[in-house]
Each structure stands twice: as structure tokens, then as C-alpha cells.
C-alpha atoms as a PDB file:
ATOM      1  CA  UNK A   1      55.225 -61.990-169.273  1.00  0.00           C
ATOM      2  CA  UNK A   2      56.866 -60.115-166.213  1.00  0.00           C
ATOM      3  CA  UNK A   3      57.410 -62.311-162.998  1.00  0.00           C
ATOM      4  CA  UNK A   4      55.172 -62.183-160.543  1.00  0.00           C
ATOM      5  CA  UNK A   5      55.646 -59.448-157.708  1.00  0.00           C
ATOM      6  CA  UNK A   6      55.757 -60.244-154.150  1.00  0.00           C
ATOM      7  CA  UNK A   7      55.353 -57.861-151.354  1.00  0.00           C
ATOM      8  CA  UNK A   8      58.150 -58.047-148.313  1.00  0.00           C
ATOM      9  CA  UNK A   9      57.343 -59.782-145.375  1.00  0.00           C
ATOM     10  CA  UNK A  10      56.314 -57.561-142.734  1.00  0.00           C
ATOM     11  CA  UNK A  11      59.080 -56.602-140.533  1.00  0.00           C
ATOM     12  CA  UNK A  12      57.682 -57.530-136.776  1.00  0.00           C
ATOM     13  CA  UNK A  13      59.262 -55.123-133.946  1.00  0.00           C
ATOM     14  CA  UNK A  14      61.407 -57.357-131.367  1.00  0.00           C
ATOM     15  CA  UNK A  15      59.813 -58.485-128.481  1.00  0.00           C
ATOM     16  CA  UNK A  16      61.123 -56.283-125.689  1.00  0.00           C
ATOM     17  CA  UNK A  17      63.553 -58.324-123.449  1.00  0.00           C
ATOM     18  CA  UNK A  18      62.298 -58.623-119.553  1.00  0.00           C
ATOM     19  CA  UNK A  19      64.248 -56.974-117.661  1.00  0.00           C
ATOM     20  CA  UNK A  20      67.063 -58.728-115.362  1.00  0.00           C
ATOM     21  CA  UNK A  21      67.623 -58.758-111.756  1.00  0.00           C
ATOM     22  CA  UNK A  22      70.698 -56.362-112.772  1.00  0.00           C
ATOM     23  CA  UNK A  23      68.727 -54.048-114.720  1.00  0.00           C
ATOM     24  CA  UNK A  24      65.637 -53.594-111.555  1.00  0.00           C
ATOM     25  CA  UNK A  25      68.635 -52.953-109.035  1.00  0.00           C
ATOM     26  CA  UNK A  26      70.299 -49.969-111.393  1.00  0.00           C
ATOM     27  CA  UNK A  27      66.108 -48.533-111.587  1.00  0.00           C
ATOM     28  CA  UNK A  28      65.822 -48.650-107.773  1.00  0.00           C
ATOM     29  CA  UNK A  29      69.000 -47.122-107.302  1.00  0.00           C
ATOM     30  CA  UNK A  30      68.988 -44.525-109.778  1.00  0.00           C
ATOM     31  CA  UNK A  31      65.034 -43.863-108.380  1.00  0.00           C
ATOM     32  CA  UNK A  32      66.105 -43.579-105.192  1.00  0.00           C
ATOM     33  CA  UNK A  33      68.935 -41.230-105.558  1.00  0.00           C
ATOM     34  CA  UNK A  34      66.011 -38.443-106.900  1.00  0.00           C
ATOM     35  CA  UNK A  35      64.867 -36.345-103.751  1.00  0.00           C
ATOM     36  CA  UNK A  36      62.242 -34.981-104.745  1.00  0.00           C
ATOM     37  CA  UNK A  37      60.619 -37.724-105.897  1.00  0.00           C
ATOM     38  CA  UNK A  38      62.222 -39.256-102.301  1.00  0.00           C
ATOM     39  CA  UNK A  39      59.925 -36.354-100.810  1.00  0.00           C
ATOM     40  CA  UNK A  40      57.048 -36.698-102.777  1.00  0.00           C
ATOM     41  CA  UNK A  41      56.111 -39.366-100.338  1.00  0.00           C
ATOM     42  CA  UNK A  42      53.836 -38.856 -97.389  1.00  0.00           C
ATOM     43  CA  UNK A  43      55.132 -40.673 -94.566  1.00  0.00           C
ATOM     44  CA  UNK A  44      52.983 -41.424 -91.210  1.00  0.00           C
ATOM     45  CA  UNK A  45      54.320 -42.103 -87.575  1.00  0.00           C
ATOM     46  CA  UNK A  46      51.981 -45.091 -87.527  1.00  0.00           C
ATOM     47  CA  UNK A  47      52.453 -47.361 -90.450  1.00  0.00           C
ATOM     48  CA  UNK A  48      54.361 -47.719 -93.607  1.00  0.00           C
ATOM     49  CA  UNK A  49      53.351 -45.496 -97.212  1.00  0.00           C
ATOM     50  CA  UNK A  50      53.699 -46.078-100.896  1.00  0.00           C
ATOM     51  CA  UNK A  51      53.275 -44.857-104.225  1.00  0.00           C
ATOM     52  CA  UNK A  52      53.308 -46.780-106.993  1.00  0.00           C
ATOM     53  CA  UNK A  53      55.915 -46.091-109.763  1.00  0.00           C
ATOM     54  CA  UNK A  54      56.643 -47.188-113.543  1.00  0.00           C
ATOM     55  CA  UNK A  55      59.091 -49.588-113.574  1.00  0.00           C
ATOM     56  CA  UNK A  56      61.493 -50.478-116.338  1.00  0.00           C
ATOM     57  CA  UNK A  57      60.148 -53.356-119.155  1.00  0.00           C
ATOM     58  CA  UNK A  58      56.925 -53.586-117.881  1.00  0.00           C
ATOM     59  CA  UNK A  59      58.189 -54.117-114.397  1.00  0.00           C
ATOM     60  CA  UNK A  60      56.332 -53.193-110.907  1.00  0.00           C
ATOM     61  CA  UNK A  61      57.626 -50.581-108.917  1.00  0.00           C
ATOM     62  CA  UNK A  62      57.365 -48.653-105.533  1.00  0.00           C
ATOM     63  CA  UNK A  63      57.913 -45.934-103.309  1.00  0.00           C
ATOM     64  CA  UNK A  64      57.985 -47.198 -99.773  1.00  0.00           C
ATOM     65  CA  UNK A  65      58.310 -45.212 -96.202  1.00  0.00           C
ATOM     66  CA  UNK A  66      58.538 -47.251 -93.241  1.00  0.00           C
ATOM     67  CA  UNK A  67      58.168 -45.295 -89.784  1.00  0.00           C
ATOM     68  CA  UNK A  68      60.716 -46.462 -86.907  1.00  0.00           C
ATOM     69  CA  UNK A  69      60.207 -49.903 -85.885  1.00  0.00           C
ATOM     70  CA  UNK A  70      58.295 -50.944 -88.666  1.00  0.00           C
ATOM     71  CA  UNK A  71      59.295 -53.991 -90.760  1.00  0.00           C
ATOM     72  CA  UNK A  72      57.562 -56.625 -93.403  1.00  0.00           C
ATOM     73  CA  UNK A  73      57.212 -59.701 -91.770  1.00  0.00           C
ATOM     74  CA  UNK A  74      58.979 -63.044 -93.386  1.00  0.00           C
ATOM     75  CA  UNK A  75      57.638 -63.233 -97.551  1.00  0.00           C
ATOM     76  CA  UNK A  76      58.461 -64.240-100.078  1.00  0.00           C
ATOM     77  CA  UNK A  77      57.497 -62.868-104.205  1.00  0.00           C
ATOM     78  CA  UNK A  78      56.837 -65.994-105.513  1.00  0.00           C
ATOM     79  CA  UNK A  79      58.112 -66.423-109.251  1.00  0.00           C
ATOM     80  CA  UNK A  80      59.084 -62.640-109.473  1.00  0.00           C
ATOM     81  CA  UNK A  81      62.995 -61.716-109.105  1.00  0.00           C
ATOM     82  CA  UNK A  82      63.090 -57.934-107.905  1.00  0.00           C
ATOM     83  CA  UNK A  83      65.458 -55.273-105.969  1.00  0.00           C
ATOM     84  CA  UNK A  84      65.313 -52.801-103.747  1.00  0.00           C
ATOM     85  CA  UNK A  85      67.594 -49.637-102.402  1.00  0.00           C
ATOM     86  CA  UNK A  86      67.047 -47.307 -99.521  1.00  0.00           C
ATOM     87  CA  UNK A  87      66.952 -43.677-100.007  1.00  0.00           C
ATOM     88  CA  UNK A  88      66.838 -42.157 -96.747  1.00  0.00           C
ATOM     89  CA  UNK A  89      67.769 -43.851 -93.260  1.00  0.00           C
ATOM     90  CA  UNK A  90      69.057 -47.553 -93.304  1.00  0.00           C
ATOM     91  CA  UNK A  91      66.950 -50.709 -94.157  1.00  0.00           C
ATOM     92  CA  UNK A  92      67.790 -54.507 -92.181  1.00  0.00           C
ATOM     93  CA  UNK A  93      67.514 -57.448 -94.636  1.00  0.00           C
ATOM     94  CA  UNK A  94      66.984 -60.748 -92.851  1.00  0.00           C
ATOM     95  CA  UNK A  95      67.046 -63.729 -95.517  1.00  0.00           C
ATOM     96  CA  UNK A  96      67.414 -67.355 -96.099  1.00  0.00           C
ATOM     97  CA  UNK A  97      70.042 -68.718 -97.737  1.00  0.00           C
ATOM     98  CA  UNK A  98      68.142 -71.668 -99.056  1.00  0.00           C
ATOM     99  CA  UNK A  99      65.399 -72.047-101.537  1.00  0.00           C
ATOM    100  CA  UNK A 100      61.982 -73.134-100.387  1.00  0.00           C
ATOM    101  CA  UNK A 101      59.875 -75.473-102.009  1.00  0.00           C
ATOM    102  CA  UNK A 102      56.867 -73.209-103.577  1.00  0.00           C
ATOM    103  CA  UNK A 103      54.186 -75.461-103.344  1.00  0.00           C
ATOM    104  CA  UNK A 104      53.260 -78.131-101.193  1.00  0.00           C
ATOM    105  CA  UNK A 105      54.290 -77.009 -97.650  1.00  0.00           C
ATOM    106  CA  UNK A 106      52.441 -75.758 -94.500  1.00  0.00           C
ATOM    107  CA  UNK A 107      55.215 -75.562 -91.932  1.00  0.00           C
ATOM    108  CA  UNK A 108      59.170 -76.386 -92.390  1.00  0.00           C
ATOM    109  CA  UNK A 109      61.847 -77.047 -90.038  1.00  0.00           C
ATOM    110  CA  UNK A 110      65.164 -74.639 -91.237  1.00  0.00           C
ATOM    111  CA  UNK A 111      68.457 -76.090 -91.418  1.00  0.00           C
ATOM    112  CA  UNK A 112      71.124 -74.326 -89.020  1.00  0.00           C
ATOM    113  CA  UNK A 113      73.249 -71.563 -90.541  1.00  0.00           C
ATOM    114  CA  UNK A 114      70.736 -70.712 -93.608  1.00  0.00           C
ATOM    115  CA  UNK A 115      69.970 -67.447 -91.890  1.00  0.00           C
ATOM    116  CA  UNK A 116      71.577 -63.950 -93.462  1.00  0.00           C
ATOM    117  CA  UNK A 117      71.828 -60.775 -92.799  1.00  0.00           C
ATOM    118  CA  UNK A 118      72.754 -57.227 -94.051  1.00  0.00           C
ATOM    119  CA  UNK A 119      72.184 -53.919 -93.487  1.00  0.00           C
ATOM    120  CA  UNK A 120      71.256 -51.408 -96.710  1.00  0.00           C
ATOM    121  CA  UNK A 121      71.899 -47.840 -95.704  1.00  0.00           C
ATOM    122  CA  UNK A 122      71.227 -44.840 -97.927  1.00  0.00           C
ATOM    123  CA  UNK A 123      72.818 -44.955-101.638  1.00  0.00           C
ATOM    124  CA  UNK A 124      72.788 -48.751-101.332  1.00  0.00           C
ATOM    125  CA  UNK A 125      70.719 -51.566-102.837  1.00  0.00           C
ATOM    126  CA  UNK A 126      70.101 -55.524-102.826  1.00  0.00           C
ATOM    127  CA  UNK A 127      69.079 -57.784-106.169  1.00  0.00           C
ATOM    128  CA  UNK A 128      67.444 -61.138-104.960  1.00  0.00           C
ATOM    129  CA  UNK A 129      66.172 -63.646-107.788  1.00  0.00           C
ATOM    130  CA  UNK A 130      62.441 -65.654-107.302  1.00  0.00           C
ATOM    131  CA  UNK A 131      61.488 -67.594-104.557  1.00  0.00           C
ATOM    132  CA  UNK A 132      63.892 -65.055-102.268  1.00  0.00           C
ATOM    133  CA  UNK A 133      62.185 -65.530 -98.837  1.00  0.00           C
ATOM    134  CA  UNK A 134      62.827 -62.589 -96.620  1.00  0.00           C
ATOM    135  CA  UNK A 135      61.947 -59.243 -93.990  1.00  0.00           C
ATOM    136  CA  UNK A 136      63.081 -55.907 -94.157  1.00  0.00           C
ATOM    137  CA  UNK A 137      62.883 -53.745 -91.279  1.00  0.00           C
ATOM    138  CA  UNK A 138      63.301 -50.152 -90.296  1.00  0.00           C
ATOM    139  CA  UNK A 139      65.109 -51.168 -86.893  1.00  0.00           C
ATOM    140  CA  UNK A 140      65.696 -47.002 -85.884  1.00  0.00           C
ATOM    141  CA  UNK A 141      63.631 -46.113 -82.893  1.00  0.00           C
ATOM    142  CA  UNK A 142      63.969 -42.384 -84.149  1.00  0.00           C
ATOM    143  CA  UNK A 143      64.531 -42.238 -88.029  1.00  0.00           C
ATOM    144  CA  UNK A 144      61.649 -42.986 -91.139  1.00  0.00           C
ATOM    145  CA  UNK A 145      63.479 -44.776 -93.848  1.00  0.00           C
ATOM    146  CA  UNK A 146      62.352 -44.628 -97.509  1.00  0.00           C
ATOM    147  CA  UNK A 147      63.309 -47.150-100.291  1.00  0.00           C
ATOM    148  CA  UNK A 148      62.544 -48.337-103.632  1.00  0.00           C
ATOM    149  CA  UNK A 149      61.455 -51.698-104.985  1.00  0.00           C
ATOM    150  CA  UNK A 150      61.292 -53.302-108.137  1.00  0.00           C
ATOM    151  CA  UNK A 151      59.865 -56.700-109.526  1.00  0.00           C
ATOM    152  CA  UNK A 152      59.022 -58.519-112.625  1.00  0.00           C
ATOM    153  CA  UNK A 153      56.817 -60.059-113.376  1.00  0.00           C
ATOM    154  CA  UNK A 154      54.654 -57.560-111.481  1.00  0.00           C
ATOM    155  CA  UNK A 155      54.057 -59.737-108.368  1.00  0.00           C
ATOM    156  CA  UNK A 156      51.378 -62.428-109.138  1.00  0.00           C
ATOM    157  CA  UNK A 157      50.872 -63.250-104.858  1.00  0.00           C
ATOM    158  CA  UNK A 158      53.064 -62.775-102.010  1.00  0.00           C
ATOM    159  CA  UNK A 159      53.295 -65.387 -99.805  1.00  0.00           C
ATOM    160  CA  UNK A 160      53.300 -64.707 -96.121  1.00  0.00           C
ATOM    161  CA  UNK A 161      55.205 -66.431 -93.266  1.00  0.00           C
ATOM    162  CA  UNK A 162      55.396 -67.295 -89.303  1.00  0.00           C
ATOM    163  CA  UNK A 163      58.546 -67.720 -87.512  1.00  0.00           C
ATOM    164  CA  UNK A 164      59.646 -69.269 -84.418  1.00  0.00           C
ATOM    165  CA  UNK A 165      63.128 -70.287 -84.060  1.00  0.00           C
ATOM    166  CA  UNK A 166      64.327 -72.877 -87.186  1.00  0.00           C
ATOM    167  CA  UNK A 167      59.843 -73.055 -87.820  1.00  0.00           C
ATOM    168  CA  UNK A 168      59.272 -71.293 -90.863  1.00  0.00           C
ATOM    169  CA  UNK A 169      54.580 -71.642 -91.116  1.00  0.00           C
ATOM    170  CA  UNK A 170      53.348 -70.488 -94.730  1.00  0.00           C
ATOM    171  CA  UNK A 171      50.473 -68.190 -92.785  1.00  0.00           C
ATOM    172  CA  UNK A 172      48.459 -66.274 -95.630  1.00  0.00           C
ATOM    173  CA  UNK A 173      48.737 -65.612 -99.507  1.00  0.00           C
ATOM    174  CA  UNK A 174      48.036 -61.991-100.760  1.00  0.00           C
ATOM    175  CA  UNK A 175      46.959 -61.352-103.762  1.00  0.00           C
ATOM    176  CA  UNK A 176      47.548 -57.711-105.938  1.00  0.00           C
ATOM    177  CA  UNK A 177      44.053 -56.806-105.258  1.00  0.00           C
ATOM    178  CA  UNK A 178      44.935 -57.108-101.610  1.00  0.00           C
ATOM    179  CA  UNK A 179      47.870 -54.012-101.665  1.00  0.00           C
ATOM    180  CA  UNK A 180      46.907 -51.881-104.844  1.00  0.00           C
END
């Protein structure tokens, strides 16, 4: 009698790894540094643009032009970690060096000296992981800027903020439906 046969397991394909804050910041930069995707875009004197792009690993990606004087507001991206780079004019990046609680909270009182700042010209880029509460603003009076941004997981809400001096106010919660 011949021993029983027995087929191989199947071989399951790895799950593909997410990808890291590291990975999103060499996308953006590398996606930014194209110029004709760069002027692809239609930009308008009156308010910011976008396209949405492919990200790497399943990520959420876009093409953004900001007219002069045109900025975000204070948000945050909830659970997703993300970067972004500027590819034409210069970008302001006004964070907080602390990490909010995510739940819970209406209005908050900031400590003294948790406020940063940087500027991201052309060619350069920033990596921030979740719960990164920030603006970014297109401070030239003159100039449209253009940049690319990156998150995983695709961004599940952004979280909207007030601020007046050291009073950080949650304001209003956005959901994808609201910017796609």
C-alpha cells in the first residue's frame, strides 16, 4: 500500500507592509519634483486646488495649489501619520509640539513654548506622525505655491480647530465625503 499523498499548503502572498512616515515623505518629494505633473494643476486666484493622486501602499495622496495668502486653518488627521513637500513657492508650517488628547475635549488651554515653526520652500518636505495638530499657509502676497501630501490610513476625519492666543476650540469634524 503506497502512503497517502498530501497536497502542499497553499502558499498565501505577504500582506503588503503600510507604508511609514519615511516612506510617504520620499513619495511627496519625489511627486513633487515632476513638473509636469506640478503643472497639471489648475490653480485659481481665489481659493486653493487639488487633484487627487495614488499614493504608495494604499496610501492617500494630493496635489494641492494654494493662491497667496491662503492657508489651512489649525487640524489635525486624526489616527493617520502623513507628509507633505512643496513644489513651487514656499509653504509656513505652524505646529504644536505636544500631543492632544483625541477624544474628550471641547476647548484647551496650551502650555507656553509648545508652539513651532518652519518654513518648507521648494525641493523640501516635512513627515509628522498621527495626532500632528497643525496650519500650513501660503504667506506670499504675490506667489501660488503647490505641494504634495500624503497619508495613511487614507484620512478617516479631520478635525478642525479655533485659536486665540494659548485657546486651542475643537470647532468642526470633516468627514471624506466632505473634500472628495
Amino acid at each position: 500500500m503506497s502512503a497517502p499523498t498530501h497536497a502542499p499548503a497553499p502558499v498565501s502572498a505577504p500582506a503588503a507592509a503600510s507604508p511609514t512616515t519615511a516612506e510617504l515623505l520620499a513619495f511627496v518629494l519625489r511627486t513633487a519634483a515632476d513638473p509636469e505633473l506640478v503643472a497639471s494643476l489648475p490653480l485659481d486666484p481665489e481659493g486653493r486646488t487639488w487633484i487627487r493622486l495614488d499614493g504608495p501602499g494604499g496610501s492617500e495622496a494630493w496635489l494641492i495649489g494654494w493662491p497667496p495668502g491662503t492657508g489651512t486653518g489649525w487640524h489635525d488627521h486624526a489616527e493617520s501619520r502623513g507628509a507633505f513637500a512643496t513644489a513651487r513657492g514656499k509653504l509656513t508650517e505652524r505646529s504644536l509640539a505636544v500631543r492632544l488628547p483625541s477624544e474628550g475635549w471641547r476647548s484647551l488651554e496650551l502650555a507656553p513654548d509648545v508652539d513651532r515653526g518652519r518654513g518648507v520652500p521648494a525641493g523640501a518636505g516635512r513627515g509628522f506622525g498621527e495626532h500632528h495638530v497643525h496650519e500650513v499657509l501660503n504667506e506670499s502676497r504675490t506667489e501660488h505655491a503647490v505641494s504634495v501630501h500624503a497619508y495613511y490610513p487614507p484620512l478617516p476625519l479631520i478635525r478642525r480647530y479655533s485659536r486665540t492666543g494659548p485657546v486651542l476650540r475643537l470647532e468642526h469634524v470633516e468627514r471624506p465625503a466632505d473634500w472628495q
